[in-house]
C-alpha atoms as a PDB file:
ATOM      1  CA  UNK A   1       1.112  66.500 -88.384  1.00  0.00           C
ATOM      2  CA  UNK A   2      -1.077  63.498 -88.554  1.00  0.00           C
ATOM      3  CA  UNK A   3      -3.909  65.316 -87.714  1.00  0.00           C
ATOM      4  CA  UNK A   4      -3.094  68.105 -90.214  1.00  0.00           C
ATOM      5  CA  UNK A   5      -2.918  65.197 -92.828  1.00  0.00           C
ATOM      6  CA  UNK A   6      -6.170  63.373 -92.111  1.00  0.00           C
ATOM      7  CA  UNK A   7      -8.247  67.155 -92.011  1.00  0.00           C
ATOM      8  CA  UNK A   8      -7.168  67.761 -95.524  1.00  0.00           C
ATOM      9  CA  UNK A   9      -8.225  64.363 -96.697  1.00  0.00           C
ATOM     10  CA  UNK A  10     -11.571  64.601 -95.027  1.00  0.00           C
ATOM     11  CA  UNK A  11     -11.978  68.328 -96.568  1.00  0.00           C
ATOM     12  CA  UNK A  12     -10.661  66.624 -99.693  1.00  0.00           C
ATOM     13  CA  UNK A  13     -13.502  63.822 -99.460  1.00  0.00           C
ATOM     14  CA  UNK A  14     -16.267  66.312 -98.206  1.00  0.00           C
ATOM     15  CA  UNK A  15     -15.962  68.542-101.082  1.00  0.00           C
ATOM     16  CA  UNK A  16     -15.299  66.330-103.935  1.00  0.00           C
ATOM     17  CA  UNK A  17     -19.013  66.106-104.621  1.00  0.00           C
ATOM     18  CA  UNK A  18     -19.235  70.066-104.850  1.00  0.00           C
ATOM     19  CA  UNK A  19     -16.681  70.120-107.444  1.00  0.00           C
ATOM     20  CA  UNK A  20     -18.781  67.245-109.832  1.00  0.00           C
ATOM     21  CA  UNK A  21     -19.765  68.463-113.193  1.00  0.00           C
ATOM     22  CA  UNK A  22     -23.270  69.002-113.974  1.00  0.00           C
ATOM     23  CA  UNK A  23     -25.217  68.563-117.294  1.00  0.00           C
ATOM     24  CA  UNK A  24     -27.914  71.547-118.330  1.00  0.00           C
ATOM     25  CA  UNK A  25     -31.251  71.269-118.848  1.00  0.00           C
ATOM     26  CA  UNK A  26     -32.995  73.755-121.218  1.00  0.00           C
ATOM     27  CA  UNK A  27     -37.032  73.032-121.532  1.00  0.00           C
ATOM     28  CA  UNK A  28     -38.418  76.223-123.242  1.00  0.00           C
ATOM     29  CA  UNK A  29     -36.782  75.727-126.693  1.00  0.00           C
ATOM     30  CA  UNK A  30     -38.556  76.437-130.202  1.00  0.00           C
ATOM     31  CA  UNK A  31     -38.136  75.346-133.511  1.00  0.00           C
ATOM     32  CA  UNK A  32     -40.856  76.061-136.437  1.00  0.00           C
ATOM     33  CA  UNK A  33     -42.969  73.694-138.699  1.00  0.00           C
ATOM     34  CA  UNK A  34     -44.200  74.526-141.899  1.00  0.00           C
ATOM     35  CA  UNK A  35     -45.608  70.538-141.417  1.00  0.00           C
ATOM     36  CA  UNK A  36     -47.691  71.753-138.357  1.00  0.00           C
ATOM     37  CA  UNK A  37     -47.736  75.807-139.643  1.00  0.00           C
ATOM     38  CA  UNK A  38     -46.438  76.522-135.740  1.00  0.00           C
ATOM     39  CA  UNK A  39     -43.736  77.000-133.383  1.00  0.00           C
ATOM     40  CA  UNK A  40     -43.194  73.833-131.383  1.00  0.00           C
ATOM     41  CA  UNK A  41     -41.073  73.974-128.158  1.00  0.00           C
ATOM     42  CA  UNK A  42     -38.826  71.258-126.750  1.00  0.00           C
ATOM     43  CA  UNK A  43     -36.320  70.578-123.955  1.00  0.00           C
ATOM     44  CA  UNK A  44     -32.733  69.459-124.257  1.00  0.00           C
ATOM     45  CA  UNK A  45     -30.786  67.674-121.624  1.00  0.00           C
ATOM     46  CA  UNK A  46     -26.678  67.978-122.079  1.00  0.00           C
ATOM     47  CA  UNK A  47     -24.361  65.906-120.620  1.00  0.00           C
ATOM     48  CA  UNK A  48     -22.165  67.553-117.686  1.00  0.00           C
ATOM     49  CA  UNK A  49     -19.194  67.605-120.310  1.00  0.00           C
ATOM     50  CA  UNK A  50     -20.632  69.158-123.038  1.00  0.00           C
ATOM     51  CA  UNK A  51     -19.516  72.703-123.080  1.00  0.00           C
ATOM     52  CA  UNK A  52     -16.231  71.728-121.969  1.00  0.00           C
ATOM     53  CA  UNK A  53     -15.605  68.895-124.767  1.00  0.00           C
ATOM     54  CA  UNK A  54     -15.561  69.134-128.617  1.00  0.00           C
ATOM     55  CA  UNK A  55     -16.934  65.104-129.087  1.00  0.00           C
ATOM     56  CA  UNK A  56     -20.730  64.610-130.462  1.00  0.00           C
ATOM     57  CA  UNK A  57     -22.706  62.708-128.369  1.00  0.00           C
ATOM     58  CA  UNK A  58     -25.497  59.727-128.711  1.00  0.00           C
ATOM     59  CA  UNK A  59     -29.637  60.651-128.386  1.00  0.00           C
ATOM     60  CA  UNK A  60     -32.037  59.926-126.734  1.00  0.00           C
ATOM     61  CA  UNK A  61     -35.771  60.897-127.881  1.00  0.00           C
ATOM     62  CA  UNK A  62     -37.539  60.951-124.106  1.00  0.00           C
ATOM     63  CA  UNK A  63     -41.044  61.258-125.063  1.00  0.00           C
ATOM     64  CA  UNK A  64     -43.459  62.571-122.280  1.00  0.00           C
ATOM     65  CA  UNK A  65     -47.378  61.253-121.702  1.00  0.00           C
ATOM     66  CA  UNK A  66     -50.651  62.386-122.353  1.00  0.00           C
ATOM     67  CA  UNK A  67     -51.594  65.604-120.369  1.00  0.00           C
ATOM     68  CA  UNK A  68     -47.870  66.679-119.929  1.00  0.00           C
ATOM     69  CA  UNK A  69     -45.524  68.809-122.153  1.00  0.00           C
ATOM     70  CA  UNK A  70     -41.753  68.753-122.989  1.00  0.00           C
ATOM     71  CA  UNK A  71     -41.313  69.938-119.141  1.00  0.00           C
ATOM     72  CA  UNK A  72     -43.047  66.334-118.250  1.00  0.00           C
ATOM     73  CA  UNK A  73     -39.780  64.706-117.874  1.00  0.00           C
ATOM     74  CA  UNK A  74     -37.591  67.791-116.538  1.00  0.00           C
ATOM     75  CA  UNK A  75     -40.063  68.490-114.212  1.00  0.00           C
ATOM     76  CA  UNK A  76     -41.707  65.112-112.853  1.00  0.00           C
ATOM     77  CA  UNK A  77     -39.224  62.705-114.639  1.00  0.00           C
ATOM     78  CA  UNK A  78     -36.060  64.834-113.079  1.00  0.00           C
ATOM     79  CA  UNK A  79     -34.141  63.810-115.796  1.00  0.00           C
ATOM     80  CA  UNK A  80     -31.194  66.198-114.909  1.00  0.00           C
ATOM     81  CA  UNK A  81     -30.572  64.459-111.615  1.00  0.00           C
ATOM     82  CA  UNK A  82     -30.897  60.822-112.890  1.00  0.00           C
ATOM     83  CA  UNK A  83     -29.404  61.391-115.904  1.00  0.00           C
ATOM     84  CA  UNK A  84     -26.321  63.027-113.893  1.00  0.00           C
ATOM     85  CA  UNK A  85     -26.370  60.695-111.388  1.00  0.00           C
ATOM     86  CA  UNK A  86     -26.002  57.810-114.534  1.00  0.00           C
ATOM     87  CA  UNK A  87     -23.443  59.415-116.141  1.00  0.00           C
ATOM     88  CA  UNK A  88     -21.030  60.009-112.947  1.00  0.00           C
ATOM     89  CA  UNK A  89     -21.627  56.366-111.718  1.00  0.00           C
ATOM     90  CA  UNK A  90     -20.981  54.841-115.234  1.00  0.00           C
ATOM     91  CA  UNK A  91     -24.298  53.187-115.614  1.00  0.00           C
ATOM     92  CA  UNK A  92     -24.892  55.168-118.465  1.00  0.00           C
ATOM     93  CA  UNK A  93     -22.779  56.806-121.290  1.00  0.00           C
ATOM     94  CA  UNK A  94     -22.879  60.778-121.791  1.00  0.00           C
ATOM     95  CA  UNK A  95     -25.905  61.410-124.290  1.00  0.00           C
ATOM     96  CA  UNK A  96     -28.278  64.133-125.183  1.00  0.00           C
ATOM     97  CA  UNK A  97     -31.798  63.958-124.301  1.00  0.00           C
ATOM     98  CA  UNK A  98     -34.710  65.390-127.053  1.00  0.00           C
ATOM     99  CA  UNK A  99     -37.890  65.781-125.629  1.00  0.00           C
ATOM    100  CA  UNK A 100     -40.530  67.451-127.647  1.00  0.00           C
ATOM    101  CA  UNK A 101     -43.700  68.702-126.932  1.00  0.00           C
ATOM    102  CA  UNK A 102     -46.684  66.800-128.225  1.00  0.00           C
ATOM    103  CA  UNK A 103     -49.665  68.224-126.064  1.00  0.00           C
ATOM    104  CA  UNK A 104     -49.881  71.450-128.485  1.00  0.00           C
ATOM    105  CA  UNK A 105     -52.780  71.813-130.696  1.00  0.00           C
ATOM    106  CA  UNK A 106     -54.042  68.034-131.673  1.00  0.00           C
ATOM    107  CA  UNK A 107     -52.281  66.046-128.224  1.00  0.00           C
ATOM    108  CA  UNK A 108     -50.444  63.198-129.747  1.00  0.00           C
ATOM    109  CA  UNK A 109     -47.390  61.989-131.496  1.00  0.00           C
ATOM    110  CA  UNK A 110     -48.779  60.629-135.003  1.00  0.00           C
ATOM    111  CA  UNK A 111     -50.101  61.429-138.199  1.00  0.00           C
ATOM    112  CA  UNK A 112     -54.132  61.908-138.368  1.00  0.00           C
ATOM    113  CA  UNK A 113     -55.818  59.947-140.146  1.00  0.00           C
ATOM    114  CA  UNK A 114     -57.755  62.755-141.857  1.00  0.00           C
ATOM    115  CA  UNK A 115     -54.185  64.097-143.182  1.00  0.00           C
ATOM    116  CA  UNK A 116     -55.103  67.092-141.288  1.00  0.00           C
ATOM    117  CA  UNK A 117     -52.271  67.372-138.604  1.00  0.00           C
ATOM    118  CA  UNK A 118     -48.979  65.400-139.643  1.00  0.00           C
ATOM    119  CA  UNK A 119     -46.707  65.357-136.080  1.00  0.00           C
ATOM    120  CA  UNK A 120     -45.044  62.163-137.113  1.00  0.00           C
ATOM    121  CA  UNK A 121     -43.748  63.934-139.984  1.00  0.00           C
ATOM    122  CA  UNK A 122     -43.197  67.014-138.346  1.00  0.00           C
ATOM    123  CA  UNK A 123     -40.604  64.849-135.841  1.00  0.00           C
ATOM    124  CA  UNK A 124     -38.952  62.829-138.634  1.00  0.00           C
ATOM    125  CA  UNK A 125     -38.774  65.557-141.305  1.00  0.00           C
ATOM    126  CA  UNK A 126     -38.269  68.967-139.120  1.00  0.00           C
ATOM    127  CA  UNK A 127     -37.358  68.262-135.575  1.00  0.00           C
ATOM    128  CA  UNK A 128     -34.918  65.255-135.974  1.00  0.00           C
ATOM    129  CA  UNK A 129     -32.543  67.262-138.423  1.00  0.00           C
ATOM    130  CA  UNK A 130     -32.846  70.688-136.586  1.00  0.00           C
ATOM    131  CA  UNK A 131     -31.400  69.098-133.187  1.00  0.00           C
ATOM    132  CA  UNK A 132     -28.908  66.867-134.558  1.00  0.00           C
ATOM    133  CA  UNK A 133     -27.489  69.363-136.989  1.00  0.00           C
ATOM    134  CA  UNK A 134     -27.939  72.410-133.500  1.00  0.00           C
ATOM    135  CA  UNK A 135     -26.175  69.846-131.238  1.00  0.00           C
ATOM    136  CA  UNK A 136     -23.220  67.282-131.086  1.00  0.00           C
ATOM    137  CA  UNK A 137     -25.232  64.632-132.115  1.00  0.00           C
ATOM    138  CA  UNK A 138     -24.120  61.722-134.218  1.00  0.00           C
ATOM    139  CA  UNK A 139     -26.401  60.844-136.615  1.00  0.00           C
ATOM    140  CA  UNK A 140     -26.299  57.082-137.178  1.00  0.00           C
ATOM    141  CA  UNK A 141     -28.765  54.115-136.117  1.00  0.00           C
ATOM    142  CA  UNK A 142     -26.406  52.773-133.593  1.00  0.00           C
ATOM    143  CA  UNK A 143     -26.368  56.053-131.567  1.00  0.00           C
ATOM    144  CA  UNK A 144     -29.988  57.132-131.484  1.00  0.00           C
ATOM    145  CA  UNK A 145     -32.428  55.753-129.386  1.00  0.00           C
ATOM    146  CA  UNK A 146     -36.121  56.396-128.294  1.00  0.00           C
ATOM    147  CA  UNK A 147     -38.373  56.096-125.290  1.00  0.00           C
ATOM    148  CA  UNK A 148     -41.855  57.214-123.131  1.00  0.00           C
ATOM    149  CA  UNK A 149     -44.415  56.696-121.214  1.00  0.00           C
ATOM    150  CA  UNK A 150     -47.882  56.344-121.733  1.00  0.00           C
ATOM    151  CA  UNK A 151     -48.177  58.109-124.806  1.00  0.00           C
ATOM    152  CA  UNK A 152     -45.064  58.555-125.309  1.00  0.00           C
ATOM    153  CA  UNK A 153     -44.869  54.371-124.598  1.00  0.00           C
ATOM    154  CA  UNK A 154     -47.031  54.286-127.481  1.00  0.00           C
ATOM    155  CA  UNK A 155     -45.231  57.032-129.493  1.00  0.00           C
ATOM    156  CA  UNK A 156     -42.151  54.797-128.699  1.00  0.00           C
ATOM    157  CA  UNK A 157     -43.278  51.975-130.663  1.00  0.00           C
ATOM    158  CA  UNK A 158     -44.901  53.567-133.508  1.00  0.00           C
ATOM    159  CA  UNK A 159     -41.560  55.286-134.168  1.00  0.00           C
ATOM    160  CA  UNK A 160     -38.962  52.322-133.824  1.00  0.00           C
ATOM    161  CA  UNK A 161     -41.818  50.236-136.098  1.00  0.00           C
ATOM    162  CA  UNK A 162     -41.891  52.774-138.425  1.00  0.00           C
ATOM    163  CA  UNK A 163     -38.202  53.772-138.678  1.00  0.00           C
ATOM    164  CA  UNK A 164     -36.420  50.405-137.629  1.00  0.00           C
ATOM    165  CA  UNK A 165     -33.238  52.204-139.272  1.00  0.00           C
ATOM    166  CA  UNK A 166     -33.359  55.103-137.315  1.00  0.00           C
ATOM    167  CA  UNK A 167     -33.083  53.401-133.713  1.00  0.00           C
ATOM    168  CA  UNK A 168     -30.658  50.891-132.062  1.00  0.00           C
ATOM    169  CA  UNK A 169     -32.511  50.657-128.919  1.00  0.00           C
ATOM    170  CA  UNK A 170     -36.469  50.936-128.096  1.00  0.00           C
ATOM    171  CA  UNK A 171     -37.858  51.455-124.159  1.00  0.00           C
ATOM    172  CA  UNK A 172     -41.894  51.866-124.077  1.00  0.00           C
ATOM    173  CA  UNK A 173     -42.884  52.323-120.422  1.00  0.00           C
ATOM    174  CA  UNK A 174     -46.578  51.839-119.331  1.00  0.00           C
ATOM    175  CA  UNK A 175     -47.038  52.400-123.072  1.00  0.00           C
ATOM    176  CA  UNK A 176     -50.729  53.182-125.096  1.00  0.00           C
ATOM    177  CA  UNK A 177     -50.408  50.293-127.621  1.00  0.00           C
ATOM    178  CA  UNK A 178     -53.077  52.299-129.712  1.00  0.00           C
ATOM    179  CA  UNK A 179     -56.439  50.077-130.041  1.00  0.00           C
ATOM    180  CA  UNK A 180     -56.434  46.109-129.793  1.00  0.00           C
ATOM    181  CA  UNK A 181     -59.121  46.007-132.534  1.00  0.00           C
ATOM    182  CA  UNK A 182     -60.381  47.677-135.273  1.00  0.00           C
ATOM    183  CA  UNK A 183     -63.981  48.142-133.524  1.00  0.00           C
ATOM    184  CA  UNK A 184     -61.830  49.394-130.432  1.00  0.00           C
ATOM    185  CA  UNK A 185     -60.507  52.062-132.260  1.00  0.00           C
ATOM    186  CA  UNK A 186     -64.297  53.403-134.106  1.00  0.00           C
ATOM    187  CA  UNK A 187     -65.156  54.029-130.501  1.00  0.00           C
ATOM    188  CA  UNK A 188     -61.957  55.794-129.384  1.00  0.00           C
ATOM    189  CA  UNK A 189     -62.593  58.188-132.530  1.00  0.00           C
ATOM    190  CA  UNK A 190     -66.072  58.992-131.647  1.00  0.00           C
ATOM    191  CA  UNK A 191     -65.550  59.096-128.486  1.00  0.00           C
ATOM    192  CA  UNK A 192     -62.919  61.921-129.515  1.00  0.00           C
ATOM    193  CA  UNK A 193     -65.282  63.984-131.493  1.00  0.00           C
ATOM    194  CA  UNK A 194     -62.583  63.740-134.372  1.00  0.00           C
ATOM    195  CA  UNK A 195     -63.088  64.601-137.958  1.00  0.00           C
ATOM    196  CA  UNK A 196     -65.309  61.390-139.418  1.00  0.00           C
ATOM    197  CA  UNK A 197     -63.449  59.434-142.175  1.00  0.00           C
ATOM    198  CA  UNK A 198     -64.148  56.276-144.154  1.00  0.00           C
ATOM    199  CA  UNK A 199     -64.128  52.962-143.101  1.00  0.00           C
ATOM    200  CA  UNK A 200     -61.631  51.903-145.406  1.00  0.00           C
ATOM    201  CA  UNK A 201     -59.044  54.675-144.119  1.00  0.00           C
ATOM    202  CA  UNK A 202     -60.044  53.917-140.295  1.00  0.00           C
ATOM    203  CA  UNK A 203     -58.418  49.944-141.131  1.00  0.00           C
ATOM    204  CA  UNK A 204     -55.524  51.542-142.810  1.00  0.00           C
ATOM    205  CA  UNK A 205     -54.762  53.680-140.032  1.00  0.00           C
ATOM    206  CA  UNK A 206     -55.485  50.638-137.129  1.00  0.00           C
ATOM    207  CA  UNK A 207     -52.591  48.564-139.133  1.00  0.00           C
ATOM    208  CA  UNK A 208     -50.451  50.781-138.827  1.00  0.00           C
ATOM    209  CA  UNK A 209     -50.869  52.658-135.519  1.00  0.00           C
ATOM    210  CA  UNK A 210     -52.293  49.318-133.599  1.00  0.00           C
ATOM    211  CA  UNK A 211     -48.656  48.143-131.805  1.00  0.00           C
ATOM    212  CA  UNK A 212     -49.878  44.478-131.765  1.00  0.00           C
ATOM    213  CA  UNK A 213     -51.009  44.489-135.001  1.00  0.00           C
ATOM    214  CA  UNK A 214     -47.451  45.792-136.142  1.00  0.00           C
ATOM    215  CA  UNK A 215     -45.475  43.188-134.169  1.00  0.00           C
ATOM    216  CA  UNK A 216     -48.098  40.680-136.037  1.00  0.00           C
ATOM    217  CA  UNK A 217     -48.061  41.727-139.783  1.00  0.00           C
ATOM    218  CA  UNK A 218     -43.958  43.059-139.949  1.00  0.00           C
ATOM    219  CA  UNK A 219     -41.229  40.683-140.894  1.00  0.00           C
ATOM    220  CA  UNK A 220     -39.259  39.917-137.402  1.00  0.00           C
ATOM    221  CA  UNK A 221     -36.383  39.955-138.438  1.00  0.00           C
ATOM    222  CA  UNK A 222     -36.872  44.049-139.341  1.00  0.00           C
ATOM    223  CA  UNK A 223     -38.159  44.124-135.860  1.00  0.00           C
ATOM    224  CA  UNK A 224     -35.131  42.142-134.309  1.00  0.00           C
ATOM    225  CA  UNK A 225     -33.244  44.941-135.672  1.00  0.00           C
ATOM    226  CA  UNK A 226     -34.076  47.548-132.665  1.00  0.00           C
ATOM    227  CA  UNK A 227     -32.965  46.576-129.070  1.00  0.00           C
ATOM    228  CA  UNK A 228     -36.624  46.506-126.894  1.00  0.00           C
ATOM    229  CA  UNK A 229     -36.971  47.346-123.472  1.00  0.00           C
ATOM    230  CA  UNK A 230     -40.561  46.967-122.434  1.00  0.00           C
ATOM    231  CA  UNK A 231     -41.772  48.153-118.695  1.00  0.00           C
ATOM    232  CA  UNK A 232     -45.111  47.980-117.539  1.00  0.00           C
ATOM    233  CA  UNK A 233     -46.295  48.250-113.956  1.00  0.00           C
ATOM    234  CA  UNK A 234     -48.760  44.967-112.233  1.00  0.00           C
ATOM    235  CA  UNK A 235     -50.933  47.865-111.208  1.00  0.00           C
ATOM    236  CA  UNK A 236     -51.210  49.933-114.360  1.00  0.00           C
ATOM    237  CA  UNK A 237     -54.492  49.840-116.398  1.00  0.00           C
ATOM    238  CA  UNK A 238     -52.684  49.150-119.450  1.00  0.00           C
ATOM    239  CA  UNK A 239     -51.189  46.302-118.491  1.00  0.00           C
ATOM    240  CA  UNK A 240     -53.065  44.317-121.600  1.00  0.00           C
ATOM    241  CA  UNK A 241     -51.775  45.712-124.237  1.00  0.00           C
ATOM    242  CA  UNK A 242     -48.568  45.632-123.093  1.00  0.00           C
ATOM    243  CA  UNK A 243     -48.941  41.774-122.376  1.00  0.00           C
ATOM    244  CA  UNK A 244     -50.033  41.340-125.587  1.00  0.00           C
ATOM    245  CA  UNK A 245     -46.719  42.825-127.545  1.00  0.00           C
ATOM    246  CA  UNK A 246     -44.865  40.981-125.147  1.00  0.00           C
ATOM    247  CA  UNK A 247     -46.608  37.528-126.602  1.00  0.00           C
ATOM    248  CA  UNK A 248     -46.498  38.752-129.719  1.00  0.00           C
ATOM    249  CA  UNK A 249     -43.207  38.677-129.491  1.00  0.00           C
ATOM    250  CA  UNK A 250     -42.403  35.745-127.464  1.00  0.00           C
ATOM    251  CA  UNK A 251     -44.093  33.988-130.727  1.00  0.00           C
ATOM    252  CA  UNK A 252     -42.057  35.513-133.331  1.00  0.00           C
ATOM    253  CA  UNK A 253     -39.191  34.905-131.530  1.00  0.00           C
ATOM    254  CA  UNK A 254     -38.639  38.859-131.270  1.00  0.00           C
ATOM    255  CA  UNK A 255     -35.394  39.387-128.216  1.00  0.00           C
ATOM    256  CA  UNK A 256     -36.835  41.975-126.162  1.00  0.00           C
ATOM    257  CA  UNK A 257     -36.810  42.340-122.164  1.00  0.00           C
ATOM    258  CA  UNK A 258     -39.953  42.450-120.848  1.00  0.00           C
ATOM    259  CA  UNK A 259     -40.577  43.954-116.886  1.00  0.00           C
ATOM    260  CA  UNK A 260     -43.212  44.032-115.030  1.00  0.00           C
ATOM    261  CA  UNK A 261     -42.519  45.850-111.338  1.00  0.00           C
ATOM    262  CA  UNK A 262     -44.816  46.888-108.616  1.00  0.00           C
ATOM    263  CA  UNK A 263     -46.260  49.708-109.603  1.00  0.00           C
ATOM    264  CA  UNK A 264     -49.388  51.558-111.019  1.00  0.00           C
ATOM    265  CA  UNK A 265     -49.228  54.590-113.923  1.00  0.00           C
ATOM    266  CA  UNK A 266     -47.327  56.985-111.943  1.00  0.00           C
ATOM    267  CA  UNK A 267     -44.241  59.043-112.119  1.00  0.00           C
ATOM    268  CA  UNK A 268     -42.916  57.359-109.054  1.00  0.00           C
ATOM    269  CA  UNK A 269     -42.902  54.209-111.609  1.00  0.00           C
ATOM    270  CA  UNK A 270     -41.362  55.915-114.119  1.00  0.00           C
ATOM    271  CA  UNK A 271     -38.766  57.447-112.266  1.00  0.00           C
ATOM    272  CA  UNK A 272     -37.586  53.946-111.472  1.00  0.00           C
ATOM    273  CA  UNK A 273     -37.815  53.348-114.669  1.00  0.00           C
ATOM    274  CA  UNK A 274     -35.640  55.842-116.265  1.00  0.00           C
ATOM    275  CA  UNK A 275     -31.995  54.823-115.162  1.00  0.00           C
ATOM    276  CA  UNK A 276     -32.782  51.280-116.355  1.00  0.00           C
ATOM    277  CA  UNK A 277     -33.512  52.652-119.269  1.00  0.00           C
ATOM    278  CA  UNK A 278     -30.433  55.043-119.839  1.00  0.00           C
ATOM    279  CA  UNK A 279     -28.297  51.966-118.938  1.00  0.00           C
ATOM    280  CA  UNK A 280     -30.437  49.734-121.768  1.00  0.00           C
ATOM    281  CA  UNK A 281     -29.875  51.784-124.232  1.00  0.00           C
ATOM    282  CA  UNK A 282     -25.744  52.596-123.448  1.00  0.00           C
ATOM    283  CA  UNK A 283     -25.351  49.092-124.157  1.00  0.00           C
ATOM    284  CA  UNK A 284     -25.836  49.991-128.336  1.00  0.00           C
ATOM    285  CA  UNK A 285     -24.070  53.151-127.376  1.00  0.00           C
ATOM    286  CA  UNK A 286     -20.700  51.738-126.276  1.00  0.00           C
ATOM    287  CA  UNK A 287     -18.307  49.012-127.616  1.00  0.00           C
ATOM    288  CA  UNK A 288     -18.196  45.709-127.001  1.00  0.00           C
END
């Protein structure tokens, strides 16, 4: 009998893991924009209760880097296994993850300057509403959150600067802080071969896409508003700017958490990175 007894509870154990939910993972999803006159794709992670549950669900906007897609994070960022892995070891709450493509047409996640391609507005006017009205999504401050690497770092902070009321929580990883000076950013642009504009709109368009510059000129306490969750690697080559918005902050007295790991601009960085980061921003998600 006692062996019979202590079988079953070793089956019981064994297969306990084969019986854990899953979440889903869809990464060829379309919406269209009259903004960008195209269809844009994105990829949706669900939580592993989602089909099975009628609740709506906290965001996350996961934004991928430059030279990836919306796959960047399914793929190389394996968000269904970390996110999973979160969820079942109560690290993080259930959420669902947006991740949009920004590497079709003009690569990037802002407004041009020459008014010529508008993705910023494309996000905040056309993809925003369409996921949280096709998903469980509650659509409040508290329960949205955004982060990314790279460009997506940088796309991280222009978006929480820009739309304070739109996001409790803020995690730029190895983030582009866009140009540390005005002169900077004339040689990015020809570099680029863009469209040539006016001097005039060139400034406007450093204040407001330049990260440091932001932190600078914006009253703190609109900044102090979002939860910030900076990570930058002691290898990565833009370690500067990222120093910078960290003392930027330190002098306005801005809370934010500031890391710096081992670690160079890689997705074995980021990966790390990730469950921090779904833990950082559960914190706004729950109740204290």
């Amino acid at each position: 009998m006692r062996i019979t007894i202590i079988t079953v509870i070793l089956l019981a154990i064994g297969t306990q893991p084969f019986f854990a939910q899953s979440g889903k993972v869809y990464d060829e999803l379309s919406l269209h924009s009259d903004i960008l006159n195209m269809d844009r794709k994105y990829a949706v992670y669900l939580p592993p209760d989602y089909e099975t549950s009628e609740r709506s669900y906290p965001v996350l906007y996961l934004l991928h880097g430059g030279g990836d897609d919306q796959t960047g994070w399914v793929q190389f960022g394996e968000i269904l296994r970390i996110a999973d892995n979160a969820i079942q070891d109560g690290t993080a709450t259930a959420m669902i993850v947006i991740m949009p493509d920004a590497n079709t047409g003009r690569r990037g996640y802002f407004n041009g300057p020459d008014g010529a391609f508008r993705y910023e507005d494309f996000f905040f006017e056309e993809l925003m509403p369409h996921v949280e009205q096709k998903y469980r999504i509650k659509g409040e401050k508290r329960y949205r959150a955004v982060a990314g690497l790279s460009m997506g770092g940088g796309g991280t902070f222009m978006y929480a600067l820009h739309h304070p009321e739109l996001f409790s929580s803020a995690c730029p990883l190895s983030a582009s802080v866009g140009a540390l000076t005005l002169e900077d950013l004339k040689a990015r642009f020809e570099r680029s071969g863009q469209p040539k504009v006016s001097d005039s709109i060139l400034e406007e368009y450093f204040n407001k896409h330049s990260a440091v510059r932001l932190v600078e000129s914006m009253d703190p306490e609109t900044i102090k508003t979002v939860r910030w969750f900076i990570d930058c690697g002691d290898d990565d080559f833009l370690y500067e700017g990222n120093s910078l918005i960290h003392i930027a902050m330190r002098k306005k007295e801005i809370p934010h958490e500031y890391r710096v790991r081992e670690g160079s601009h890689s997705w074995t960085y980021w990966r790390e990175s990730l469950p921090v980061v779904l833990s950082f921003v559960s914190d706004a998600f729950h109740q204290h």
